[in-house]
PDB file of N, CA and C in Angstrom:
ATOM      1  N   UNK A   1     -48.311 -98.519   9.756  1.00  0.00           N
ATOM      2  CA  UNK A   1     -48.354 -97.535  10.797  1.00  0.00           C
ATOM      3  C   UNK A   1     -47.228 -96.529  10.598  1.00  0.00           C
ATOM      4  N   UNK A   2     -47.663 -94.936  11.381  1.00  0.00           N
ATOM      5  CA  UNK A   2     -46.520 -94.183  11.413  1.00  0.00           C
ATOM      6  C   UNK A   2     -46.604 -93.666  12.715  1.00  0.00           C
ATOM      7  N   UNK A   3     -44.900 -93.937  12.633  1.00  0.00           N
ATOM      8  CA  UNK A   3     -45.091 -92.930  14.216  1.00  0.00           C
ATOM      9  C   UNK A   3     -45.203 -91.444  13.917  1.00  0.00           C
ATOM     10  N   UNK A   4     -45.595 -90.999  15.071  1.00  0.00           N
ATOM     11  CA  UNK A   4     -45.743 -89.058  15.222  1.00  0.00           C
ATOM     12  C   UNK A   4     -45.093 -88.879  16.063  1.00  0.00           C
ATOM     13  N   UNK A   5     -44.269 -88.106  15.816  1.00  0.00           N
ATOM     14  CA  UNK A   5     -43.566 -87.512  17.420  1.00  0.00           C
ATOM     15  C   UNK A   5     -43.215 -85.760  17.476  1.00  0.00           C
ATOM     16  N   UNK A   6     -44.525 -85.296  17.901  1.00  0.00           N
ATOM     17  CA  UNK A   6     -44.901 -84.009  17.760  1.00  0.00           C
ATOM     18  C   UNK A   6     -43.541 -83.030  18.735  1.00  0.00           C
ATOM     19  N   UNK A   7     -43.057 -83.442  19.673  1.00  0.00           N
ATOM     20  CA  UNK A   7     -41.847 -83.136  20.362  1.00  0.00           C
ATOM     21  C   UNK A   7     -40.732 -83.483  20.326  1.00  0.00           C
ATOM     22  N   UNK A   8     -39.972 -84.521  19.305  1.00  0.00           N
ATOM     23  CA  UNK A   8     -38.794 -85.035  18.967  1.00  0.00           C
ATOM     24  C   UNK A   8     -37.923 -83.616  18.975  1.00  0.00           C
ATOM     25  N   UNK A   9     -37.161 -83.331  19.568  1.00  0.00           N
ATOM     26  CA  UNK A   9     -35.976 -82.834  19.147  1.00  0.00           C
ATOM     27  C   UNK A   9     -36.253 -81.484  19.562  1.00  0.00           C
ATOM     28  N   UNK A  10     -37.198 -81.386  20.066  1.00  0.00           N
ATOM     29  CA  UNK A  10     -37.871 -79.918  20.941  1.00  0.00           C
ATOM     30  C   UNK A  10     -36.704 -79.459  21.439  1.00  0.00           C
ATOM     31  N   UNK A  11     -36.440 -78.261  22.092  1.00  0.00           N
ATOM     32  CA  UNK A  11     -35.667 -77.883  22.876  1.00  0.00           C
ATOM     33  C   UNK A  11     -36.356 -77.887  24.281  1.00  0.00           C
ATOM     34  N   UNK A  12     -35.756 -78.868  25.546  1.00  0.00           N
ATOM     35  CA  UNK A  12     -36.261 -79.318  26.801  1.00  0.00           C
ATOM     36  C   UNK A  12     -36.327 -78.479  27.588  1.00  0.00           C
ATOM     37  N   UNK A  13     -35.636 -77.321  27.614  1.00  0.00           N
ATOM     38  CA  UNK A  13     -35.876 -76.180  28.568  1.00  0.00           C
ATOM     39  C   UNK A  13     -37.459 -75.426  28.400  1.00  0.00           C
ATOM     40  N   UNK A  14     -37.625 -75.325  27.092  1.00  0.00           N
ATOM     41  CA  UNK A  14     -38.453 -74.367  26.570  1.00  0.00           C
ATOM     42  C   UNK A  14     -39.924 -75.798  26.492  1.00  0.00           C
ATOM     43  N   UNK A  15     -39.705 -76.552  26.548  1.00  0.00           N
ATOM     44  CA  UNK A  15     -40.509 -77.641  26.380  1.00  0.00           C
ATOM     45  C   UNK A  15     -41.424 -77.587  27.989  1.00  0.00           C
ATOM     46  N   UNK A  16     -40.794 -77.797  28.914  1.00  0.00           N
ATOM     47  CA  UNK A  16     -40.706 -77.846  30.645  1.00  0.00           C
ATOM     48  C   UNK A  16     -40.782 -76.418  30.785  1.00  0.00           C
ATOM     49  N   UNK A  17     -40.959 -75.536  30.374  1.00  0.00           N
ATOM     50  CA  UNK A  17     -41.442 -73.932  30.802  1.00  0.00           C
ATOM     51  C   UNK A  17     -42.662 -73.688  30.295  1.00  0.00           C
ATOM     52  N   UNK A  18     -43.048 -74.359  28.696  1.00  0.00           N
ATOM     53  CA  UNK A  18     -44.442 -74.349  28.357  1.00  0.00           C
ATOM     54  C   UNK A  18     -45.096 -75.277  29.003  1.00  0.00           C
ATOM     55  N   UNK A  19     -44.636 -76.650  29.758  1.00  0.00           N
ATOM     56  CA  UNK A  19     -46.113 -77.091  30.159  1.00  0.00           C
ATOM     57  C   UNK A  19     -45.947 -76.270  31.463  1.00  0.00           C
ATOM     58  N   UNK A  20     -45.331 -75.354  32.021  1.00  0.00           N
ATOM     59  CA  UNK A  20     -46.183 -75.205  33.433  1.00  0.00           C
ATOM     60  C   UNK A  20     -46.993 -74.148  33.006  1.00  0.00           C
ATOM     61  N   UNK A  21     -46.184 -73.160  31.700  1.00  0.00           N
ATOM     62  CA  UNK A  21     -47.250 -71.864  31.770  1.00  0.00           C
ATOM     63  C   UNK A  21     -48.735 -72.410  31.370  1.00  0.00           C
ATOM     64  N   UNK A  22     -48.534 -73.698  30.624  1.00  0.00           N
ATOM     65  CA  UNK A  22     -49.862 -74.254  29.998  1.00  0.00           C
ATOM     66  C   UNK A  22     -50.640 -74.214  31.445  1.00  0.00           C
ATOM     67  N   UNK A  23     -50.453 -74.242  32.369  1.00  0.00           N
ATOM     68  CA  UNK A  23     -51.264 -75.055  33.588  1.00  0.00           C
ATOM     69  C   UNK A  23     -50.875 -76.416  34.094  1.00  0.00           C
ATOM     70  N   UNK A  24     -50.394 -77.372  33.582  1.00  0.00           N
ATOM     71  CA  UNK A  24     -49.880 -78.801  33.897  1.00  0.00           C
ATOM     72  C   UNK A  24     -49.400 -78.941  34.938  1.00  0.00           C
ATOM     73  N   UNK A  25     -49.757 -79.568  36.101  1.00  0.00           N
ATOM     74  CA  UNK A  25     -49.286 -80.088  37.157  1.00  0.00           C
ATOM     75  C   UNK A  25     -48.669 -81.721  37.250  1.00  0.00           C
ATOM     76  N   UNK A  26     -47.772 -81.426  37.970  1.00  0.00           N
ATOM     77  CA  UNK A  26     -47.021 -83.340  37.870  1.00  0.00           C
ATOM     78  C   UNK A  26     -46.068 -83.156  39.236  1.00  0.00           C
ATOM     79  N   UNK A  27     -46.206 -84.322  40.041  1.00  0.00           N
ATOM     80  CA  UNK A  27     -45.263 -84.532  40.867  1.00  0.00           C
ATOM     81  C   UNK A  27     -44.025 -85.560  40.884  1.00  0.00           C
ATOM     82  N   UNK A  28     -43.303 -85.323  41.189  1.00  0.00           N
ATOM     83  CA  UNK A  28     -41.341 -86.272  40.978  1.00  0.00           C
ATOM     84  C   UNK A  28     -42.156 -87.652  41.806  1.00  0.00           C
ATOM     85  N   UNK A  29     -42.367 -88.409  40.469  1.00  0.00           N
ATOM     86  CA  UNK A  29     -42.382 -89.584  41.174  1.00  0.00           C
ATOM     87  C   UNK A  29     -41.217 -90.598  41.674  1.00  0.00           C
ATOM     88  N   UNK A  30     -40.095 -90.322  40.530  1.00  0.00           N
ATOM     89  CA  UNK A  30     -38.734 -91.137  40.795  1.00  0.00           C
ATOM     90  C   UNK A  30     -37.753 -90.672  40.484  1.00  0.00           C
ATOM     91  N   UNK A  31     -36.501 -90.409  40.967  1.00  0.00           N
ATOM     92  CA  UNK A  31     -35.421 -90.192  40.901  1.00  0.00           C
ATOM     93  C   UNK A  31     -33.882 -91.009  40.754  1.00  0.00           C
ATOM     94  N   UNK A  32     -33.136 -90.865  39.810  1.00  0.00           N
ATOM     95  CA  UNK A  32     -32.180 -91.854  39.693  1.00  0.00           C
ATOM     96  C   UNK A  32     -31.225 -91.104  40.798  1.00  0.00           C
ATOM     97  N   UNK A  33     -30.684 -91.757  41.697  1.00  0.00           N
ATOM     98  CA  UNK A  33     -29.832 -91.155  42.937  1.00  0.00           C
ATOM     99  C   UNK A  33     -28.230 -91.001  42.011  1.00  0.00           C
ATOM    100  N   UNK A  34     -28.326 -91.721  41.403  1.00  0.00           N
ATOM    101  CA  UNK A  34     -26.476 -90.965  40.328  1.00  0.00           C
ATOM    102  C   UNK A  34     -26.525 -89.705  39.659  1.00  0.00           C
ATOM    103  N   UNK A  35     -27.617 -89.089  39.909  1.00  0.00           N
ATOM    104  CA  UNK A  35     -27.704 -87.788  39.093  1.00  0.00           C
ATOM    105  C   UNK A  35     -29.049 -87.070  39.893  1.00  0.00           C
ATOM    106  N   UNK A  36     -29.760 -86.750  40.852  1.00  0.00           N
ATOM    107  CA  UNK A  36     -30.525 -86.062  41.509  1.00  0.00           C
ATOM    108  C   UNK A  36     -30.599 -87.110  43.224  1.00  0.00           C
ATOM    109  N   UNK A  37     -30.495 -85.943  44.054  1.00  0.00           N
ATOM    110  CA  UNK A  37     -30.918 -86.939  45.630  1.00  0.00           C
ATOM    111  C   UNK A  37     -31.583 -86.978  45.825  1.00  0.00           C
ATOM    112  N   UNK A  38     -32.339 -87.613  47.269  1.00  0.00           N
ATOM    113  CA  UNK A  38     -33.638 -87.768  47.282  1.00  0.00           C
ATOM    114  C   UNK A  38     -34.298 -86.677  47.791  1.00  0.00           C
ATOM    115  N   UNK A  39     -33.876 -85.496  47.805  1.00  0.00           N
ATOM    116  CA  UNK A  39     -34.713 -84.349  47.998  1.00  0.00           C
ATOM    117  C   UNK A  39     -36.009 -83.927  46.766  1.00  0.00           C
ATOM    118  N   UNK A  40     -35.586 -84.124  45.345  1.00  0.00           N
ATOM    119  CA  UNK A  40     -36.194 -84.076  44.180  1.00  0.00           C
ATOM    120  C   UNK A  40     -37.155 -85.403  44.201  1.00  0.00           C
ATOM    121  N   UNK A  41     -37.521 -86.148  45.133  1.00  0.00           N
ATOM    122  CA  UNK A  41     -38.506 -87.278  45.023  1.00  0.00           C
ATOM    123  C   UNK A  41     -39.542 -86.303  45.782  1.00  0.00           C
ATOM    124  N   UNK A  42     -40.835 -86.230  45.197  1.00  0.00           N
ATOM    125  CA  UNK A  42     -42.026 -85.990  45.903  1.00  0.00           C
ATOM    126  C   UNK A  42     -42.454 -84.750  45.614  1.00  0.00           C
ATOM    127  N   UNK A  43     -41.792 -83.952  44.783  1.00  0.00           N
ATOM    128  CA  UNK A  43     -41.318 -82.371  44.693  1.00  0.00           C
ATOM    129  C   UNK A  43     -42.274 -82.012  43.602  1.00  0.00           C
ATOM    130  N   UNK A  44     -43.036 -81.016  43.761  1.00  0.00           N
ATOM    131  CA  UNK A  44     -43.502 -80.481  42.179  1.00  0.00           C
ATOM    132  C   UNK A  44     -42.903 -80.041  41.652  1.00  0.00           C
ATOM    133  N   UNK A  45     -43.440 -80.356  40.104  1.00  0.00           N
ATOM    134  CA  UNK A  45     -42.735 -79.919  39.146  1.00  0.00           C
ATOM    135  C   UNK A  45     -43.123 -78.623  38.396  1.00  0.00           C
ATOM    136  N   UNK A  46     -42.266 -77.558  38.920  1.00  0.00           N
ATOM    137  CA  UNK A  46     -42.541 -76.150  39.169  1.00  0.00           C
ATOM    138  C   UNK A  46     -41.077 -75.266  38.701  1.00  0.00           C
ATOM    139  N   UNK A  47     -41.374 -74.084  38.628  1.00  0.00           N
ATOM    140  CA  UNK A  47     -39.931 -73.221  38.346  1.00  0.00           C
ATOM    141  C   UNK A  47     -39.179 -73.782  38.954  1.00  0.00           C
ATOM    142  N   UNK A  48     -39.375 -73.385  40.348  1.00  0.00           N
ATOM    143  CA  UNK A  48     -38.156 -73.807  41.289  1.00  0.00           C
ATOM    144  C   UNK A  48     -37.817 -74.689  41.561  1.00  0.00           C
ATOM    145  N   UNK A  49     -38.477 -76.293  40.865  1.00  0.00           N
ATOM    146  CA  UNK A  49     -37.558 -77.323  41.076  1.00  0.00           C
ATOM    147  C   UNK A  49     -36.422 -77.227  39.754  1.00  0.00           C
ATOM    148  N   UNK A  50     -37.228 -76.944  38.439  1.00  0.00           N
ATOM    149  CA  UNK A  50     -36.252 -76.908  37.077  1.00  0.00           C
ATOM    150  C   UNK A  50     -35.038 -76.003  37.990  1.00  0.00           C
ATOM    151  N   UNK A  51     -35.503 -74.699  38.388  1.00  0.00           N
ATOM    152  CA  UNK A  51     -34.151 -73.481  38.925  1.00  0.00           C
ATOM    153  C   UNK A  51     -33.010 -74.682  40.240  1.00  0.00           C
ATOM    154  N   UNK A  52     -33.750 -75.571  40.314  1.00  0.00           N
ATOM    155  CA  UNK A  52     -32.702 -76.131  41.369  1.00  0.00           C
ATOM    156  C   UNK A  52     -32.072 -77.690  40.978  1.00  0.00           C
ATOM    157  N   UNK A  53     -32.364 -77.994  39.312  1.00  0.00           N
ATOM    158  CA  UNK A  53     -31.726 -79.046  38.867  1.00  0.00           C
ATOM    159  C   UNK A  53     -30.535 -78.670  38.317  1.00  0.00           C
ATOM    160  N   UNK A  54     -29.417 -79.654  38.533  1.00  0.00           N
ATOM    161  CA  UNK A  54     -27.890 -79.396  38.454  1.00  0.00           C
ATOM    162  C   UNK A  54     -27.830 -79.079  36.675  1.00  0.00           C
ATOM    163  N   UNK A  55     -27.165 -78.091  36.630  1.00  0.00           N
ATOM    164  CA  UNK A  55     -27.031 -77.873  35.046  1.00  0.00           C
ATOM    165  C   UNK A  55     -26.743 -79.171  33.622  1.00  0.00           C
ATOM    166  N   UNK A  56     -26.384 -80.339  34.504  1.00  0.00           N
ATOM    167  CA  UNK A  56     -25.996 -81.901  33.687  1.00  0.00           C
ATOM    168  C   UNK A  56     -27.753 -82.444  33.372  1.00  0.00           C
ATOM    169  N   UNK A  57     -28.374 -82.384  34.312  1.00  0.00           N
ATOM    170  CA  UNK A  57     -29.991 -82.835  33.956  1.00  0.00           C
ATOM    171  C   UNK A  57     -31.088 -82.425  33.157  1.00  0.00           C
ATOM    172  N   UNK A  58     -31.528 -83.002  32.334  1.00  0.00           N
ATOM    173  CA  UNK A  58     -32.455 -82.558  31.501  1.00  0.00           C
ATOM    174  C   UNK A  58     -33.637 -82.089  32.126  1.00  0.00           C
ATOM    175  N   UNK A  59     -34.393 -81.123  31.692  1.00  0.00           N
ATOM    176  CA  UNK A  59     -35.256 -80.725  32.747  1.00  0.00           C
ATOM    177  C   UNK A  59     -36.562 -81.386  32.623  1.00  0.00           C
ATOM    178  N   UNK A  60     -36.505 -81.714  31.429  1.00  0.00           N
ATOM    179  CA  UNK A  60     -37.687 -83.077  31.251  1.00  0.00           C
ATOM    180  C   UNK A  60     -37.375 -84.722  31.719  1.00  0.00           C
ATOM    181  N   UNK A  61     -36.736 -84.931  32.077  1.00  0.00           N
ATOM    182  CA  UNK A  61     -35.865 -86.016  32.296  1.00  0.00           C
ATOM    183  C   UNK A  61     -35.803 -86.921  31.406  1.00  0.00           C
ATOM    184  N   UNK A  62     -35.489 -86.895  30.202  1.00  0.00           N
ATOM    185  CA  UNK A  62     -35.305 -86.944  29.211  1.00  0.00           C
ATOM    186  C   UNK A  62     -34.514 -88.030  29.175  1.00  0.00           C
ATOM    187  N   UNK A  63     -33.448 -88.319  29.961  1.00  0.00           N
ATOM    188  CA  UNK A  63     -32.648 -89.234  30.208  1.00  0.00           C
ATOM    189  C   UNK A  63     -32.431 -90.589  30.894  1.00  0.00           C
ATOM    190  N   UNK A  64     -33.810 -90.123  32.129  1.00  0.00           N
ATOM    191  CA  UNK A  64     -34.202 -91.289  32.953  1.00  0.00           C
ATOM    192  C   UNK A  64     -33.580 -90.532  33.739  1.00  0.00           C
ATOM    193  N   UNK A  65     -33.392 -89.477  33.832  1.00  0.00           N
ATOM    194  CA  UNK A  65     -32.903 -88.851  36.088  1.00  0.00           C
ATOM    195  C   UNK A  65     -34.196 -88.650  36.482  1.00  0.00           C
ATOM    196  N   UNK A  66     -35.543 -88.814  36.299  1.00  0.00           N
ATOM    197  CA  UNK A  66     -36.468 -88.427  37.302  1.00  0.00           C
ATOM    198  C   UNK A  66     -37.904 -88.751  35.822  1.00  0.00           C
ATOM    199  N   UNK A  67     -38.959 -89.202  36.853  1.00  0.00           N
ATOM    200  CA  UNK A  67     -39.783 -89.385  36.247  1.00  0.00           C
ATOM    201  C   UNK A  67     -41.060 -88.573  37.191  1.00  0.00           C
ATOM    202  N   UNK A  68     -42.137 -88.397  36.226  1.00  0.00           N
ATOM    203  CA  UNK A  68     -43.320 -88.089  37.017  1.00  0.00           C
ATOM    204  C   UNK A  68     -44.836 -88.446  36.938  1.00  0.00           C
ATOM    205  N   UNK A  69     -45.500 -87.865  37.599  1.00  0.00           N
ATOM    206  CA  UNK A  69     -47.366 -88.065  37.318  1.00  0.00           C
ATOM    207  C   UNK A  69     -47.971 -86.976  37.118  1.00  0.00           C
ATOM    208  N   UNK A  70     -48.906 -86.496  35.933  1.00  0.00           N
ATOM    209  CA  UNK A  70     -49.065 -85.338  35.791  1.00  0.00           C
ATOM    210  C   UNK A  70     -50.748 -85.222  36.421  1.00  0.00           C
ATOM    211  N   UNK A  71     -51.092 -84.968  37.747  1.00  0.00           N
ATOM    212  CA  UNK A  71     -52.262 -84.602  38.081  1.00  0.00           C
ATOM    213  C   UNK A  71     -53.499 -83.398  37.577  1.00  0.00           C
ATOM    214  N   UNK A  72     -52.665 -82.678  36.680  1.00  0.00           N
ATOM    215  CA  UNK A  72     -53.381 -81.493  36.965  1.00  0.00           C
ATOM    216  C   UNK A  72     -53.128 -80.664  35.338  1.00  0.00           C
ATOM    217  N   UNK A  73     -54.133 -80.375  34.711  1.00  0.00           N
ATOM    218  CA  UNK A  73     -54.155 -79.370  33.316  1.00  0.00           C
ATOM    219  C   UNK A  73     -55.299 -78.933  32.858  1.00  0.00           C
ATOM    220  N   UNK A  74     -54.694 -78.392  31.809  1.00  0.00           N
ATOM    221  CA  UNK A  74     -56.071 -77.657  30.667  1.00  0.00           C
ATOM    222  C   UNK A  74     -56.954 -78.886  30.361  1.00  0.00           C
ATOM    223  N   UNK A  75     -55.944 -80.318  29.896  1.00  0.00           N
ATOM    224  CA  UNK A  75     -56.549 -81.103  29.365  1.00  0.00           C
ATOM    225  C   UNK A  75     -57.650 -82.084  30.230  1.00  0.00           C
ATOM    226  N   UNK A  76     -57.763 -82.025  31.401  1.00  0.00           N
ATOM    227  CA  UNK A  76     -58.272 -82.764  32.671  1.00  0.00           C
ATOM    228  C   UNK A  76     -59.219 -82.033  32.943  1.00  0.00           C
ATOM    229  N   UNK A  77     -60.295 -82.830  32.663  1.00  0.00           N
ATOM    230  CA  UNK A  77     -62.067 -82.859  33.028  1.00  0.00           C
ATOM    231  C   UNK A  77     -61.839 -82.139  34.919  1.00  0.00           C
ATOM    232  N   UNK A  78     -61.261 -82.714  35.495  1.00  0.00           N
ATOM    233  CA  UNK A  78     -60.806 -82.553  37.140  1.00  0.00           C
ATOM    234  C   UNK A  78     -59.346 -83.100  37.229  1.00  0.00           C
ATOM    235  N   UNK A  79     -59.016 -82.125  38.102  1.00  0.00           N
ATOM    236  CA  UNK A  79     -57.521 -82.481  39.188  1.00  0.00           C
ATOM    237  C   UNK A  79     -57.580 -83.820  39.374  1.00  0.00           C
ATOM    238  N   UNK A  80     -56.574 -85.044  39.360  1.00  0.00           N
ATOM    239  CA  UNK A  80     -56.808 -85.893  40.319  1.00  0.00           C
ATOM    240  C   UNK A  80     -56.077 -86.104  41.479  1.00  0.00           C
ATOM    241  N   UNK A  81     -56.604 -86.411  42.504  1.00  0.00           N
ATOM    242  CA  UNK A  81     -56.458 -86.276  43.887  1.00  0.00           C
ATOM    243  C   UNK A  81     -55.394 -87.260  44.068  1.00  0.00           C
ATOM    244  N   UNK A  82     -54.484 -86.631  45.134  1.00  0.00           N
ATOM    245  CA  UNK A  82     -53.369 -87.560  45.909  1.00  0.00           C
ATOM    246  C   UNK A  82     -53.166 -87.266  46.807  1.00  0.00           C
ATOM    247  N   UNK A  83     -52.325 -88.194  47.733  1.00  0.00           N
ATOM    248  CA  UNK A  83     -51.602 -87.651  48.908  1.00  0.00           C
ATOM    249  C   UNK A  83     -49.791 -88.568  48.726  1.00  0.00           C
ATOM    250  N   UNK A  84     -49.467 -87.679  48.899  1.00  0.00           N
ATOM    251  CA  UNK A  84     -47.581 -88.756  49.208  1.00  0.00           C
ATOM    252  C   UNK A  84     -47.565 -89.557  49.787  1.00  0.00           C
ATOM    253  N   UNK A  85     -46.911 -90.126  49.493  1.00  0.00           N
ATOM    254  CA  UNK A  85     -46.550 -91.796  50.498  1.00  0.00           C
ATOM    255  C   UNK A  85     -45.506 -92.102  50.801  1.00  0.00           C
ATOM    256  N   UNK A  86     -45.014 -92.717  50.879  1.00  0.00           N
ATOM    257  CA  UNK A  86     -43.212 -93.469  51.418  1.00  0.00           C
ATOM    258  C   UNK A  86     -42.185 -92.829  50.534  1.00  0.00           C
ATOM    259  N   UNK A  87     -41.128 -92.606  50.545  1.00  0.00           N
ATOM    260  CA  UNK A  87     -40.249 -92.512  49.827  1.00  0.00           C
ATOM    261  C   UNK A  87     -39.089 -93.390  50.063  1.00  0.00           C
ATOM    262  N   UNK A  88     -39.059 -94.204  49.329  1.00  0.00           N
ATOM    263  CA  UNK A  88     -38.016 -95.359  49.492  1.00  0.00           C
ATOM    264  C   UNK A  88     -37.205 -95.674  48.623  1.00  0.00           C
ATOM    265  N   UNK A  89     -35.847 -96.155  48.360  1.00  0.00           N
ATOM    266  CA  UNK A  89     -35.260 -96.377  47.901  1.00  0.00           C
ATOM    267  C   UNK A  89     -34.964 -98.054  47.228  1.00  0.00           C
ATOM    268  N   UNK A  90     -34.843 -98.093  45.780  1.00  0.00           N
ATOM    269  CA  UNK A  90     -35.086 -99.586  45.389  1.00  0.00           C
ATOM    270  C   UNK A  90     -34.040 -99.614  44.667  1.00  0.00           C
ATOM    271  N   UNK A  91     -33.051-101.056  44.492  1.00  0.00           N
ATOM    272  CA  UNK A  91     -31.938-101.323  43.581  1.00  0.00           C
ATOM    273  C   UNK A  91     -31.181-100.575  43.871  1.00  0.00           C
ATOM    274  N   UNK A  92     -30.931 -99.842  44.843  1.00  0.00           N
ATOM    275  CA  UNK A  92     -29.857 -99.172  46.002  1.00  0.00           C
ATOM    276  C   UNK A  92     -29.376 -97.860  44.876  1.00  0.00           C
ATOM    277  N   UNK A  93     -30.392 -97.573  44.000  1.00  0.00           N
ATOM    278  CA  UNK A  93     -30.147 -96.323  42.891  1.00  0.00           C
ATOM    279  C   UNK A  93     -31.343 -95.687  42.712  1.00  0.00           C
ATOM    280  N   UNK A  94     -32.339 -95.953  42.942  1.00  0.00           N
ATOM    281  CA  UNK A  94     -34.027 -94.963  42.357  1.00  0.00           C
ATOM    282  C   UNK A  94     -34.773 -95.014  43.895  1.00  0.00           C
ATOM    283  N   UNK A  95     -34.917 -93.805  44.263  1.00  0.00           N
ATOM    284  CA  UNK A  95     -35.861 -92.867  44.880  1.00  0.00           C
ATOM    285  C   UNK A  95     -37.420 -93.212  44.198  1.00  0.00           C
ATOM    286  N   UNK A  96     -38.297 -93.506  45.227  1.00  0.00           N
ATOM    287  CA  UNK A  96     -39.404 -93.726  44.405  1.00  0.00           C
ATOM    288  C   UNK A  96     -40.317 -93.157  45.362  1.00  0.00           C
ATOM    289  N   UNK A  97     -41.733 -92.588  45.108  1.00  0.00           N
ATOM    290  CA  UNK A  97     -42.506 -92.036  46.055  1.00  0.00           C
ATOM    291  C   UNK A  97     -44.031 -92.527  45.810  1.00  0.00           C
ATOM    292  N   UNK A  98     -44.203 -93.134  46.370  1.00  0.00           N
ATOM    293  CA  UNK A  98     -45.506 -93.258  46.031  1.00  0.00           C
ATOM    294  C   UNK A  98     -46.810 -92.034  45.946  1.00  0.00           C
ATOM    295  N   UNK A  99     -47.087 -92.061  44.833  1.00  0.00           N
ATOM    296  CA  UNK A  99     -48.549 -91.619  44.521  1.00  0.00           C
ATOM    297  C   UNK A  99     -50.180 -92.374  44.885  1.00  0.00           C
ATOM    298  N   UNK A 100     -50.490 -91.670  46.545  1.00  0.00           N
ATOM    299  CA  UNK A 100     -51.613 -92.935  46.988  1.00  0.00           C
ATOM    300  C   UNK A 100     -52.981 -92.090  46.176  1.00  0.00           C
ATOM    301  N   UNK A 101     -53.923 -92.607  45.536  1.00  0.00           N
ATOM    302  CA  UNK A 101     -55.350 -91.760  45.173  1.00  0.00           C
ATOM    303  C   UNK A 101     -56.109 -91.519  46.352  1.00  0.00           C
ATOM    304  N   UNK A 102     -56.764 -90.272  46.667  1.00  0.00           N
ATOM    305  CA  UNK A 102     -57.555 -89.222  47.487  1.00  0.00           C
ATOM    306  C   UNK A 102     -58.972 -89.787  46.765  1.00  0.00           C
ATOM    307  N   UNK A 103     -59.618 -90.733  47.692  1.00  0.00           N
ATOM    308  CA  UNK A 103     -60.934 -90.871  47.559  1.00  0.00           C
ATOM    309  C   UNK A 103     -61.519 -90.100  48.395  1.00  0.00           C
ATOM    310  N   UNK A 104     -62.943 -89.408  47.896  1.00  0.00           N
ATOM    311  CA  UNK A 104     -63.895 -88.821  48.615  1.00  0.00           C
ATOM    312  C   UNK A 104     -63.720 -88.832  50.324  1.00  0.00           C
ATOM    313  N   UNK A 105     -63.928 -87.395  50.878  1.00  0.00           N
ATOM    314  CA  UNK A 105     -64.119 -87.329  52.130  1.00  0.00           C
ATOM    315  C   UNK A 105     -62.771 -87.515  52.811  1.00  0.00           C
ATOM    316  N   UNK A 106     -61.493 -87.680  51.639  1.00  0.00           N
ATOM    317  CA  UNK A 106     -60.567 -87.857  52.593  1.00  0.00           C
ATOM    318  C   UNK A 106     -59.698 -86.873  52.146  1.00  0.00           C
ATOM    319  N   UNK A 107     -58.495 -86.051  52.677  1.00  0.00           N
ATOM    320  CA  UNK A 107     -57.797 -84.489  52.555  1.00  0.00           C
ATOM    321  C   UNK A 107     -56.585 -85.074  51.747  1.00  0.00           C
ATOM    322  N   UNK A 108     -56.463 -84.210  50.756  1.00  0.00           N
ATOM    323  CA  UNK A 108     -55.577 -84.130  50.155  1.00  0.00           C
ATOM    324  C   UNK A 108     -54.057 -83.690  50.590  1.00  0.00           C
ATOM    325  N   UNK A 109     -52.726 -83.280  49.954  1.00  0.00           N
ATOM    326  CA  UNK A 109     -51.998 -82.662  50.237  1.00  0.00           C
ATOM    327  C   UNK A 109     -51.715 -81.698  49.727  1.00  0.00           C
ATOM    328  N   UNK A 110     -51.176 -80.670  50.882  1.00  0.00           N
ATOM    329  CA  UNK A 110     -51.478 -79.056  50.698  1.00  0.00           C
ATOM    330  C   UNK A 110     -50.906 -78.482  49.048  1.00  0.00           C
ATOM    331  N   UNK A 111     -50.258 -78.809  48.383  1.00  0.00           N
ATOM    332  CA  UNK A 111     -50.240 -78.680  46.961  1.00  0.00           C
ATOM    333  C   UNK A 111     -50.912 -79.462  45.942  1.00  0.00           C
ATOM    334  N   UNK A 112     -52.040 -80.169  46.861  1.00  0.00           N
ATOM    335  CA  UNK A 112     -53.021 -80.563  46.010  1.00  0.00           C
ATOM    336  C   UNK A 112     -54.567 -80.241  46.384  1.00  0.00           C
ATOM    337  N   UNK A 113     -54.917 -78.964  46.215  1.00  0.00           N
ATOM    338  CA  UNK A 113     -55.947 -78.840  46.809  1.00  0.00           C
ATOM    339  C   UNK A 113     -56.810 -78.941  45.870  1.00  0.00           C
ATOM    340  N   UNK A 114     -58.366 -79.340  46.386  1.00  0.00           N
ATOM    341  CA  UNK A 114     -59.506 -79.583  45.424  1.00  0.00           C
ATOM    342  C   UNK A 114     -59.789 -78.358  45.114  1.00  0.00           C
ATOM    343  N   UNK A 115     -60.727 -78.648  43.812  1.00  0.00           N
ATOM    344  CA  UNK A 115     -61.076 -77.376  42.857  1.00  0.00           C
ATOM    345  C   UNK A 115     -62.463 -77.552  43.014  1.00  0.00           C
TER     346      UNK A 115
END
């Protein structure tokens, strides 16, 4: 076997500016609280969250300060549906938010609207 790693060593700014112009949608599923608060849990991942991460954070989180779910792209047959859930705190360090799935007939949240 070989590995591929088509983004190794990318530059992360420019990496996290092409997937939004691509279309890619993703919401902050987790946050490490030693390096982002829990305001960045639940948050899309949009200009203005990258414009409001502290200059120490990778904007891909590259590092483990924040992880996400990417709902929404070029590459996706359909959006998939969510609504937010709890935001709670676990191991008294990670912000976590739940991602609940939007089955039929039931409303999404307002930055997730159906297509």
């Amino acid at each position: 076997m070989k590995g591929i790693f088509p983004i190794w060593k990318r530059d992360t700014y420019e990496l996290a500016r092409t997937f939004i112009d691509l279309g890619f949608k993703a919401v902050i599923t987790c946050v490490d609280s030693s390096v982002l608060d829990k305001s960045f849990v639940g948050r899309v991942f949009d200009e203005q969250f990258l414009s409001e991460l502290p200059s120490d954070v990778d904007p891909c989180g590259e590092y483990g300060e924040f992880h996400s779910f990417v709902y929404d792209g070029p590459i996706f047959q359909k959006r998939i549906l969510y609504t937010k859930g709890e935001i709670i705190l676990r191991e008294n360090r990670f912000y976590y938010c739940d991602v609940i799935p939007v089955h039929k007939g039931i409303l999404a949240t307002s930055d997730n609207s159906a297509r």
